[in-house]
PDB file of N, CA and C in Angstrom:
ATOM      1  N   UNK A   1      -4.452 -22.691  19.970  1.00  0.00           N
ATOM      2  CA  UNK A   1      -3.766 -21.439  20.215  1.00  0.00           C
ATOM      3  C   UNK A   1      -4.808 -20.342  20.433  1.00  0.00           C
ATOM      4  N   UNK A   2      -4.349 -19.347  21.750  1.00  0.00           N
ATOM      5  CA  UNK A   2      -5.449 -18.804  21.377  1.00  0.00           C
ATOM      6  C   UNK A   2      -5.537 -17.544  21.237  1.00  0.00           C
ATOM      7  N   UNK A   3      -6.509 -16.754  20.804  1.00  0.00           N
ATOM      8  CA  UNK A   3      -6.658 -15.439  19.311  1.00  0.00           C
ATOM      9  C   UNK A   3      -6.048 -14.319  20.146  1.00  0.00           C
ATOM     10  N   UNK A   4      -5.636 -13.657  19.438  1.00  0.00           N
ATOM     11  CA  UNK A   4      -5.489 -11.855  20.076  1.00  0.00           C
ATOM     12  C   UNK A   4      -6.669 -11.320  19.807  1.00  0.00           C
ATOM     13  N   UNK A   5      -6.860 -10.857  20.441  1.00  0.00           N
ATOM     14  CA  UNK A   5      -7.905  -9.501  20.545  1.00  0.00           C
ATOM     15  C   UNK A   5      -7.323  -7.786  20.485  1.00  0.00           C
ATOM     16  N   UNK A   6      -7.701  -7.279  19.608  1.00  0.00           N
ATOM     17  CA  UNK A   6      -7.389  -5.862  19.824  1.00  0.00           C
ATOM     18  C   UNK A   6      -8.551  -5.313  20.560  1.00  0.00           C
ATOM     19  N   UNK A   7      -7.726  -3.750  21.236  1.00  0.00           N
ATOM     20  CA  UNK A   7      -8.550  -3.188  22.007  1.00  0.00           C
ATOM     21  C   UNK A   7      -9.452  -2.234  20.987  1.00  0.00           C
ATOM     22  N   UNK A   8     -10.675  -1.540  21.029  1.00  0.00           N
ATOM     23  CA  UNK A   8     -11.253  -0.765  20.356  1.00  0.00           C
ATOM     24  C   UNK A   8     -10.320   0.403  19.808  1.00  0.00           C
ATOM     25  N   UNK A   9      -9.725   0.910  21.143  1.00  0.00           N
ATOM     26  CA  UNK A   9      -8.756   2.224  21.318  1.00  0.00           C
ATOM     27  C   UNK A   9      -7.520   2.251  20.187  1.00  0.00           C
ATOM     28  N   UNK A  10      -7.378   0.427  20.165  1.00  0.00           N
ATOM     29  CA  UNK A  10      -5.893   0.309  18.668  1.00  0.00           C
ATOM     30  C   UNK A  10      -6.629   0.382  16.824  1.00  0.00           C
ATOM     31  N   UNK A  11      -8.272   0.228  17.111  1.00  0.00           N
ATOM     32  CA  UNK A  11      -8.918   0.268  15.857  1.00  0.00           C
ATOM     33  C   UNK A  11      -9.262   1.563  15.803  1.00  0.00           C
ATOM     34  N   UNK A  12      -9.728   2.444  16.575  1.00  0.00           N
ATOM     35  CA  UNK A  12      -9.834   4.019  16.401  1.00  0.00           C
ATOM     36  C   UNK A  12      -8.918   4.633  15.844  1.00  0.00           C
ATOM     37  N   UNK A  13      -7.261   4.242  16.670  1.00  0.00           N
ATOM     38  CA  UNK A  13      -5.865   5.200  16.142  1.00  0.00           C
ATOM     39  C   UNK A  13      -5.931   4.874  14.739  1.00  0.00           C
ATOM     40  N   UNK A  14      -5.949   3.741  14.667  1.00  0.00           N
ATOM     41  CA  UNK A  14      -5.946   3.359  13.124  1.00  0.00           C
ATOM     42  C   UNK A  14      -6.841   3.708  11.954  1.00  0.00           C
ATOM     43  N   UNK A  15      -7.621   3.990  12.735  1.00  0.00           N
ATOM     44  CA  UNK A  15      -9.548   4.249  11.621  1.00  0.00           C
ATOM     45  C   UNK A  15      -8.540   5.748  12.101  1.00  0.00           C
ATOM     46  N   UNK A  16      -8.091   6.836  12.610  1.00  0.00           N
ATOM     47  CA  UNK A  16      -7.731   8.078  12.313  1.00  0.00           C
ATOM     48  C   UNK A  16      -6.691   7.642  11.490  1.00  0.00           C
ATOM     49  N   UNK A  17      -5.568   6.650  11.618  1.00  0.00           N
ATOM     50  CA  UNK A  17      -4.139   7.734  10.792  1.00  0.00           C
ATOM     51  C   UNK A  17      -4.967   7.131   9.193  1.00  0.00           C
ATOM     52  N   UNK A  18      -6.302   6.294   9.164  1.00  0.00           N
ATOM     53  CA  UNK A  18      -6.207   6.345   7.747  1.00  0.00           C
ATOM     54  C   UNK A  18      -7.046   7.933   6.792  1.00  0.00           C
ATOM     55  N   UNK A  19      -7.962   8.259   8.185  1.00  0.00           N
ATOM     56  CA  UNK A  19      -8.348   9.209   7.689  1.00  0.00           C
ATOM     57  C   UNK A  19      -7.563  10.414   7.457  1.00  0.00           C
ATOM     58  N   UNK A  20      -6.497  10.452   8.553  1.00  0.00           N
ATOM     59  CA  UNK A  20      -5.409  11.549   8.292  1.00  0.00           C
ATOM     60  C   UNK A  20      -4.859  11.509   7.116  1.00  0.00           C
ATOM     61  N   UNK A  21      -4.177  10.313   6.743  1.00  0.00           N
ATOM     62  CA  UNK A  21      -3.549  10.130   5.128  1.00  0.00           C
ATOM     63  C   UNK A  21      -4.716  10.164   4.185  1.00  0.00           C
ATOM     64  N   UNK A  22      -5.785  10.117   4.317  1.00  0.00           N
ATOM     65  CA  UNK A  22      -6.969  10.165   3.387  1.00  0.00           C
ATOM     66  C   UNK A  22      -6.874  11.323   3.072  1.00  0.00           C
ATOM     67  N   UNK A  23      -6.429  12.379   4.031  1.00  0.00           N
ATOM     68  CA  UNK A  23      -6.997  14.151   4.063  1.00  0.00           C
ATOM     69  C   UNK A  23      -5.426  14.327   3.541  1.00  0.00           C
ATOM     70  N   UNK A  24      -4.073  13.743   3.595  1.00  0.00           N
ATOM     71  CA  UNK A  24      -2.928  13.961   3.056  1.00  0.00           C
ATOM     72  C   UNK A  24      -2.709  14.124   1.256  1.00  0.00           C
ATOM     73  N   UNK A  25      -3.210  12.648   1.334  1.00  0.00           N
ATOM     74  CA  UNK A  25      -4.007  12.004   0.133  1.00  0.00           C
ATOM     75  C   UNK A  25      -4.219  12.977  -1.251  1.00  0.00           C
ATOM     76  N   UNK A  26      -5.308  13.552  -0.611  1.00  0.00           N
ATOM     77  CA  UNK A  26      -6.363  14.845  -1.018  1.00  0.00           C
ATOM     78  C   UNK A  26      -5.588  16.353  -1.391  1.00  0.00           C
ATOM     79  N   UNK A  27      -4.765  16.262  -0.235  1.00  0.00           N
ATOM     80  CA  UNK A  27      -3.756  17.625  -0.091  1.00  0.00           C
ATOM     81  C   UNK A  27      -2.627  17.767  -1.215  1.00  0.00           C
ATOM     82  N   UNK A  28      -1.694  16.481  -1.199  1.00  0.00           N
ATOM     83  CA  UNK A  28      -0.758  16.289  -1.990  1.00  0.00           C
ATOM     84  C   UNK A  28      -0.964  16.278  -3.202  1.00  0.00           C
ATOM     85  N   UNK A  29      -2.376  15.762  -4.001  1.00  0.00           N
ATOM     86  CA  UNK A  29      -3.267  16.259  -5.267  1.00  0.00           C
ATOM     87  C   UNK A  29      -3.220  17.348  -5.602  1.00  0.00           C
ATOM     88  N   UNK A  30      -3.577  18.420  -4.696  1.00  0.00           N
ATOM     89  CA  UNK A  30      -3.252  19.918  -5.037  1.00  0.00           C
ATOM     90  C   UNK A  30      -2.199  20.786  -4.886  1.00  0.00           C
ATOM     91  N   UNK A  31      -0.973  19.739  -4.849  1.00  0.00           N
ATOM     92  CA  UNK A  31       0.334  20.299  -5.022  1.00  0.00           C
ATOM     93  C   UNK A  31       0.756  20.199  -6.296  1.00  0.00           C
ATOM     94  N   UNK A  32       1.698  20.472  -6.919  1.00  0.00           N
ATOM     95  CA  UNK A  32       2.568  20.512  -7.845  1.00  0.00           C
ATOM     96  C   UNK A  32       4.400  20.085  -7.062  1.00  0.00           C
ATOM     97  N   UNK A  33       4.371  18.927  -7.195  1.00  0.00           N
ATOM     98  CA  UNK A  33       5.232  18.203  -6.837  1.00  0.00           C
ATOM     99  C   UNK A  33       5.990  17.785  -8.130  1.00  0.00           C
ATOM    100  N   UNK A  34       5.741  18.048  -9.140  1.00  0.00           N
ATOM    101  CA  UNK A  34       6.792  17.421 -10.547  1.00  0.00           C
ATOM    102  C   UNK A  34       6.516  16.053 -11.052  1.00  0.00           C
ATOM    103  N   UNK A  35       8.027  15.759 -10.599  1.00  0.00           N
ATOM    104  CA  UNK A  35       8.332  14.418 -10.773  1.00  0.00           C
ATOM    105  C   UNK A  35       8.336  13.197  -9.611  1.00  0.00           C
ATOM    106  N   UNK A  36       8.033  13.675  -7.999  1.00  0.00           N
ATOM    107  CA  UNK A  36       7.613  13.257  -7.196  1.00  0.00           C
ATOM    108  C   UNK A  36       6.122  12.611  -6.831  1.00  0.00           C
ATOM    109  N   UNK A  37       5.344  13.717  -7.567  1.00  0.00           N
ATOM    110  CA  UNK A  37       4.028  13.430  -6.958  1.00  0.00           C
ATOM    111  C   UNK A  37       3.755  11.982  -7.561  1.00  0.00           C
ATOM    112  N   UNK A  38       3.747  11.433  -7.943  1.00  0.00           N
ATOM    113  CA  UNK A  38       3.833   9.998  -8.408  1.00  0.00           C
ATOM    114  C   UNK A  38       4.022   9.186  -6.993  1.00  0.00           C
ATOM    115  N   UNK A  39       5.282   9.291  -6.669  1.00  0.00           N
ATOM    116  CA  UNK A  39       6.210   8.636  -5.542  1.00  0.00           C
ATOM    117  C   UNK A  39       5.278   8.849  -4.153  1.00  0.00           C
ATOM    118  N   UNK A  40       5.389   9.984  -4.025  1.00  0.00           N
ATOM    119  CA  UNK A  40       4.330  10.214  -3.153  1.00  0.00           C
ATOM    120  C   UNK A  40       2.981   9.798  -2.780  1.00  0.00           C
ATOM    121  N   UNK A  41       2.528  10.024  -3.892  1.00  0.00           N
ATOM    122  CA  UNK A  41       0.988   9.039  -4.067  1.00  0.00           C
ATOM    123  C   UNK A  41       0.872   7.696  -3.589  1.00  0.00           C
ATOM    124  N   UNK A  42       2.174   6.832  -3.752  1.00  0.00           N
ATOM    125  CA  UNK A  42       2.015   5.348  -3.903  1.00  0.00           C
ATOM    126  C   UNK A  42       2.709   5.446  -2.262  1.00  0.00           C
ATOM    127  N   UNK A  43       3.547   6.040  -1.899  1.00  0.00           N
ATOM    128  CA  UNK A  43       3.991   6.230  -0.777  1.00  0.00           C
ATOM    129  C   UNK A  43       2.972   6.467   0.550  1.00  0.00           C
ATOM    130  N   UNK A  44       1.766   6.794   0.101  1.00  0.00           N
ATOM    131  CA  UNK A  44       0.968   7.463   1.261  1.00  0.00           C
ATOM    132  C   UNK A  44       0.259   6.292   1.075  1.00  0.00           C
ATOM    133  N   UNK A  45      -0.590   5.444  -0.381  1.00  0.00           N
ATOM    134  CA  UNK A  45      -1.675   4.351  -0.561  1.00  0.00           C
ATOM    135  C   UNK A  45      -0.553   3.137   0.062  1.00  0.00           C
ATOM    136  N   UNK A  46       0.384   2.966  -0.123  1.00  0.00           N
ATOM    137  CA  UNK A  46       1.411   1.752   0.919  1.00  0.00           C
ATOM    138  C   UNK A  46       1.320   1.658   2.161  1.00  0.00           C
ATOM    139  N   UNK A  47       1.544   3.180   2.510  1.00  0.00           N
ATOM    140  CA  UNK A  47       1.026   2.623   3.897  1.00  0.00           C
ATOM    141  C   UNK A  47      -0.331   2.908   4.852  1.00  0.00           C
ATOM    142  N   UNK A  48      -1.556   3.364   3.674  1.00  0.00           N
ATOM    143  CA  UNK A  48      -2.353   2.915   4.220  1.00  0.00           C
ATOM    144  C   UNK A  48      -3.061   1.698   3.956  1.00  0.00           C
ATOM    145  N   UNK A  49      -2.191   0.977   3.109  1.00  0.00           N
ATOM    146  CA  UNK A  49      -2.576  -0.484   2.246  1.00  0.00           C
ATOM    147  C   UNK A  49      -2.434  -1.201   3.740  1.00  0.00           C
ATOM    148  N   UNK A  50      -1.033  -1.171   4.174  1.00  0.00           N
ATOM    149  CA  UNK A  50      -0.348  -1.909   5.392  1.00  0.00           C
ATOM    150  C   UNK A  50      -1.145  -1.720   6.193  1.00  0.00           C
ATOM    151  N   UNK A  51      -1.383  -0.682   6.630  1.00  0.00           N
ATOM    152  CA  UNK A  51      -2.149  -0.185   7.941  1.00  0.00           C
ATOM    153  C   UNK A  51      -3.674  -0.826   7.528  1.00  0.00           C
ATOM    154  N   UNK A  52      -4.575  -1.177   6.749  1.00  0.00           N
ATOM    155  CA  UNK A  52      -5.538  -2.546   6.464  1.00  0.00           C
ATOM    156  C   UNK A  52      -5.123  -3.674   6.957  1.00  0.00           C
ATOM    157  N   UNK A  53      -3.961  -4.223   6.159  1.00  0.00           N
ATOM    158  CA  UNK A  53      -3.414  -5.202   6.184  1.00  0.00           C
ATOM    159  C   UNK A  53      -3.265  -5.994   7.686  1.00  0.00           C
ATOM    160  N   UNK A  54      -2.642  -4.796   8.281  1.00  0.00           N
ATOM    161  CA  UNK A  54      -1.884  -5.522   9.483  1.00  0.00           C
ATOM    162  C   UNK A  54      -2.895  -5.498  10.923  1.00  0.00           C
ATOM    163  N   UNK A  55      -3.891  -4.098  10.670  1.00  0.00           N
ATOM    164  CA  UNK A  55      -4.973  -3.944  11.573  1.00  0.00           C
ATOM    165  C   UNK A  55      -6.342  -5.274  11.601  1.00  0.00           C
ATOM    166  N   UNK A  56      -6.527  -4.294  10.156  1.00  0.00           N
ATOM    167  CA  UNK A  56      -8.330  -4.818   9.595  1.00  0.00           C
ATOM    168  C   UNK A  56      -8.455  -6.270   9.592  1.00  0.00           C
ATOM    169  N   UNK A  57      -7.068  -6.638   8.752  1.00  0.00           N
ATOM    170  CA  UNK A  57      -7.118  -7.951   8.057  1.00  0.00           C
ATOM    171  C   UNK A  57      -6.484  -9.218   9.043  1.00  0.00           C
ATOM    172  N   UNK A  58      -5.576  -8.493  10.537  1.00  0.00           N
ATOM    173  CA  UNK A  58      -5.311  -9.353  11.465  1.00  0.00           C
ATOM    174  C   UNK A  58      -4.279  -9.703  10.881  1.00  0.00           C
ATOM    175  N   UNK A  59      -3.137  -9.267   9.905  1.00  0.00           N
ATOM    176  CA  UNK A  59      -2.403 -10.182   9.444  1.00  0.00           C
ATOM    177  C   UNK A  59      -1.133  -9.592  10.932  1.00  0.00           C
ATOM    178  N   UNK A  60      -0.746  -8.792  12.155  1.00  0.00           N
ATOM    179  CA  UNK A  60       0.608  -8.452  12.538  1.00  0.00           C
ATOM    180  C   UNK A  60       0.313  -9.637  13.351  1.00  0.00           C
ATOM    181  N   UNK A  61      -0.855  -9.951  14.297  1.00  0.00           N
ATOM    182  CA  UNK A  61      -0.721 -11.522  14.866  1.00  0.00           C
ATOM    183  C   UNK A  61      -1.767 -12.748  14.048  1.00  0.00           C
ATOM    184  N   UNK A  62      -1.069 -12.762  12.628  1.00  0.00           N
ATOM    185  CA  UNK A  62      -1.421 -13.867  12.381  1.00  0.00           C
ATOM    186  C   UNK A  62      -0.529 -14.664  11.695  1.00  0.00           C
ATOM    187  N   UNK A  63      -0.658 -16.007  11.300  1.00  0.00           N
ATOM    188  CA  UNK A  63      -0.463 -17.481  10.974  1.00  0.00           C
ATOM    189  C   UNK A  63       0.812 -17.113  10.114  1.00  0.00           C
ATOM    190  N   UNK A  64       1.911 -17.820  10.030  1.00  0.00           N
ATOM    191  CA  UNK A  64       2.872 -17.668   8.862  1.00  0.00           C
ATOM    192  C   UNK A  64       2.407 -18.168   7.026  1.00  0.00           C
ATOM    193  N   UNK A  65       1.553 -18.840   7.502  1.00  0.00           N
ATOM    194  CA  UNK A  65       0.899 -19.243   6.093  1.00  0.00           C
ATOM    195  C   UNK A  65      -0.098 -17.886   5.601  1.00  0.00           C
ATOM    196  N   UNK A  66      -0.559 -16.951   6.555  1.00  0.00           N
ATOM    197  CA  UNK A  66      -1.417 -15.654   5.771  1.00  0.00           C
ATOM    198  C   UNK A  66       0.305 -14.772   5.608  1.00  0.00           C
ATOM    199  N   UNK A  67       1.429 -15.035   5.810  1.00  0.00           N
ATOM    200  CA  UNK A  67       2.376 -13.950   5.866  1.00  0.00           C
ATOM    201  C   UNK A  67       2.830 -14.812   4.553  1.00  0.00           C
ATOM    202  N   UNK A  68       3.113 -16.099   4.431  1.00  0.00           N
ATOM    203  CA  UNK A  68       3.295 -16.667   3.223  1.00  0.00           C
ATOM    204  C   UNK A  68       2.188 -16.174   2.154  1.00  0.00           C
ATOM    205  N   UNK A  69       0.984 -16.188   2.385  1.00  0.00           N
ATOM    206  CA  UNK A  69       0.331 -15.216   1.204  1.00  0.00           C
ATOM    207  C   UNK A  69       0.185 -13.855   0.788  1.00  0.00           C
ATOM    208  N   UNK A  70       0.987 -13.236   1.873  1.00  0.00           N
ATOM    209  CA  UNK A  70       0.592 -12.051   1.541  1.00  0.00           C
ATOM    210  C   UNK A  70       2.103 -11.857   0.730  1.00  0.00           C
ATOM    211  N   UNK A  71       3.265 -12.481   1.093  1.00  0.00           N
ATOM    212  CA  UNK A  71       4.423 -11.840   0.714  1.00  0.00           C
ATOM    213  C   UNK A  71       4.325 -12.940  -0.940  1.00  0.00           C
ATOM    214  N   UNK A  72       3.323 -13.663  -1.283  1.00  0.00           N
ATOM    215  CA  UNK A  72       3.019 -14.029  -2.513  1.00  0.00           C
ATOM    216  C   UNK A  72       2.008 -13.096  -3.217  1.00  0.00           C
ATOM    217  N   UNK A  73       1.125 -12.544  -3.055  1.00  0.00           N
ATOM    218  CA  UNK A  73       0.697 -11.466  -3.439  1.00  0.00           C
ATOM    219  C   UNK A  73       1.927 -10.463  -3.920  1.00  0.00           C
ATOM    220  N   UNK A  74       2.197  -9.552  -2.935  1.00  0.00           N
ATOM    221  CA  UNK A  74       3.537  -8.746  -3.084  1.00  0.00           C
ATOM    222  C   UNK A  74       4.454  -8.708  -4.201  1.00  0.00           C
ATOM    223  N   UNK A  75       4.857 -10.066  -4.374  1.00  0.00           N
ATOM    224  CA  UNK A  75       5.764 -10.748  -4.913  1.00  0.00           C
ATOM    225  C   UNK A  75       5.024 -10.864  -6.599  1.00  0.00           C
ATOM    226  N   UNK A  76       4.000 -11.067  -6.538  1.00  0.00           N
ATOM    227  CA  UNK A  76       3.698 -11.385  -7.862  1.00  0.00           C
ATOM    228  C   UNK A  76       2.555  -9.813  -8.246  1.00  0.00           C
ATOM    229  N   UNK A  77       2.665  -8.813  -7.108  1.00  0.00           N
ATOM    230  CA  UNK A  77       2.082  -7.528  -8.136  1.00  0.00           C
ATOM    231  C   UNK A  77       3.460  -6.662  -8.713  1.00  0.00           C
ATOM    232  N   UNK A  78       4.382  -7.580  -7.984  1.00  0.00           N
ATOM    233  CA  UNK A  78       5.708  -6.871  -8.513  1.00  0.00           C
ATOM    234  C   UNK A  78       5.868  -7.201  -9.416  1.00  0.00           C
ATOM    235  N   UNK A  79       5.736  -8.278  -9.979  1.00  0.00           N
ATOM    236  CA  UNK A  79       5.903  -8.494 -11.446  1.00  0.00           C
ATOM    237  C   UNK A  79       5.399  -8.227 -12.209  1.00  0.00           C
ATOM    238  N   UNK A  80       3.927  -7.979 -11.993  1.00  0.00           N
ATOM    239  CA  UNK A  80       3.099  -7.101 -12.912  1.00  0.00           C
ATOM    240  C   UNK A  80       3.682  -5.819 -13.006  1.00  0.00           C
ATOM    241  N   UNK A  81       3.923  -5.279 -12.338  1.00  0.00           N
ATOM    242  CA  UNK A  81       4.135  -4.153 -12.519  1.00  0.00           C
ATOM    243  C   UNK A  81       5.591  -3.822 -13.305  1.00  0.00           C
ATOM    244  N   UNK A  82       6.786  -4.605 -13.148  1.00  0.00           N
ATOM    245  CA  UNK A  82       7.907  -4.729 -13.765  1.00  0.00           C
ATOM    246  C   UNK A  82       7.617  -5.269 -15.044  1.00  0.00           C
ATOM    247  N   UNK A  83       6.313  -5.816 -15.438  1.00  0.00           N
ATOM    248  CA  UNK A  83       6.478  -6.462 -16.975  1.00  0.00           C
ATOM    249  C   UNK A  83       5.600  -4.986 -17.399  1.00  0.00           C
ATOM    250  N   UNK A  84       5.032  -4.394 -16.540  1.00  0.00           N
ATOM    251  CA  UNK A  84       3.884  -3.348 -17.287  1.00  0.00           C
ATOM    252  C   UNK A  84       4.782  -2.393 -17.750  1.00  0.00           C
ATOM    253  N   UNK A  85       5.730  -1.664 -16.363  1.00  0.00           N
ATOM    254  CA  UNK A  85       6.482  -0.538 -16.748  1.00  0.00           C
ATOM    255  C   UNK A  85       7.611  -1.145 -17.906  1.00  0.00           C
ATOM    256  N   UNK A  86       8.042  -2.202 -18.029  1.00  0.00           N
ATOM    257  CA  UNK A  86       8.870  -2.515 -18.832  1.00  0.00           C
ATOM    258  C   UNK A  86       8.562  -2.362 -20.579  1.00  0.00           C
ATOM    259  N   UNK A  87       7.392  -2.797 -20.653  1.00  0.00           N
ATOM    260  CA  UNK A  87       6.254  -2.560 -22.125  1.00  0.00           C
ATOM    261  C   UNK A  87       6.391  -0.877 -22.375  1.00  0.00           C
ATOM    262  N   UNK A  88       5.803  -0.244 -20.977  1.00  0.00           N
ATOM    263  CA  UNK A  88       5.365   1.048 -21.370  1.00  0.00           C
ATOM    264  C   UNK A  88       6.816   1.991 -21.453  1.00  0.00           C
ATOM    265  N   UNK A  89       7.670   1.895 -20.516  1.00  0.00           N
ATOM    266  CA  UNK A  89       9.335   2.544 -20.369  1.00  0.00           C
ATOM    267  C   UNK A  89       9.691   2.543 -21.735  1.00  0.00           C
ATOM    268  N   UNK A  90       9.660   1.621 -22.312  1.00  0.00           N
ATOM    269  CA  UNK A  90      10.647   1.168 -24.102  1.00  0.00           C
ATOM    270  C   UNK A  90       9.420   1.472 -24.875  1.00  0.00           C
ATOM    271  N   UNK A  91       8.351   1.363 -25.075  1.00  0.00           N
ATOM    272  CA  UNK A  91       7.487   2.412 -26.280  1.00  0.00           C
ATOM    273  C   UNK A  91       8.274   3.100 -27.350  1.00  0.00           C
ATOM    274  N   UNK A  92       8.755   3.931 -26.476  1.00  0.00           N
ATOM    275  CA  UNK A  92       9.090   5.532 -27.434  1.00  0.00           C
ATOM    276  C   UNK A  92      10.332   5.040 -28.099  1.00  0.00           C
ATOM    277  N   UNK A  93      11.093   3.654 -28.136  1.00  0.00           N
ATOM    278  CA  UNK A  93      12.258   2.940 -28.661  1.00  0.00           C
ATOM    279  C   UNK A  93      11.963   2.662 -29.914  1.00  0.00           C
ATOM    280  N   UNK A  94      10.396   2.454 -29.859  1.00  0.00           N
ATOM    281  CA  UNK A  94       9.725   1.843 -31.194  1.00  0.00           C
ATOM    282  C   UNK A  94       9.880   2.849 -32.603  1.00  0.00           C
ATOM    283  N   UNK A  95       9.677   4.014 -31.713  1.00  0.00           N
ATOM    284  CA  UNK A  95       8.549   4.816 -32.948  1.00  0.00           C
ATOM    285  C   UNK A  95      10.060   6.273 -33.394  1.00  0.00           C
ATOM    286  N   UNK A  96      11.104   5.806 -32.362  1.00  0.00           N
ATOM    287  CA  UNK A  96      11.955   6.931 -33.197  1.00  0.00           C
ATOM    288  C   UNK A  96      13.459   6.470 -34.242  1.00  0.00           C
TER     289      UNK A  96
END
């Protein structure tokens, strides 16, 4: 089978929108957003996680077995994270 090639011109747009969200990034830090800025944060590092992912790492034309690992990755930081927030959410259940 044979490889895709990206053009330079599709790694530039991309090397900008990460620097753009880099400089978003930076911006949204010096807001006072509440109870959002959280959401936000992980909202802007997602999709410049993807935008690695699918550029850098070759995964939008590649193999179903790297899409089988990546959606196993995915799959199992979700659970970390559902057993973490789950520990830390119920804490304060303990102590009142």
């Amino acid at each position: 089978m044979a490889e895709r090639v990206s053009s330079p011109t599709t790694y530039y747009a991309v090397f900008g929108a990460l620097i753009a969200l880099t400089a978003l990034t930076v911006g949204v830090s010096l807001l006072n957003l509440g109870p959002w800025h959280t959401a936000v944060g992980l909202a802007i590092a997602t999709t410049k996680a993807l935008l690695v992912a699918l550029f850098f790492m070759h995964l939008l034309h590649g193999s179903r077995l790297a899409w089988v690992a990546l959606a196993v990755g995915v799959f199992w930081l979700g659970i970390l994270m559902v057993l973490t927030l789950a520990d830390y959410l119920t804490r304060p259940w303990l102590y009142n």
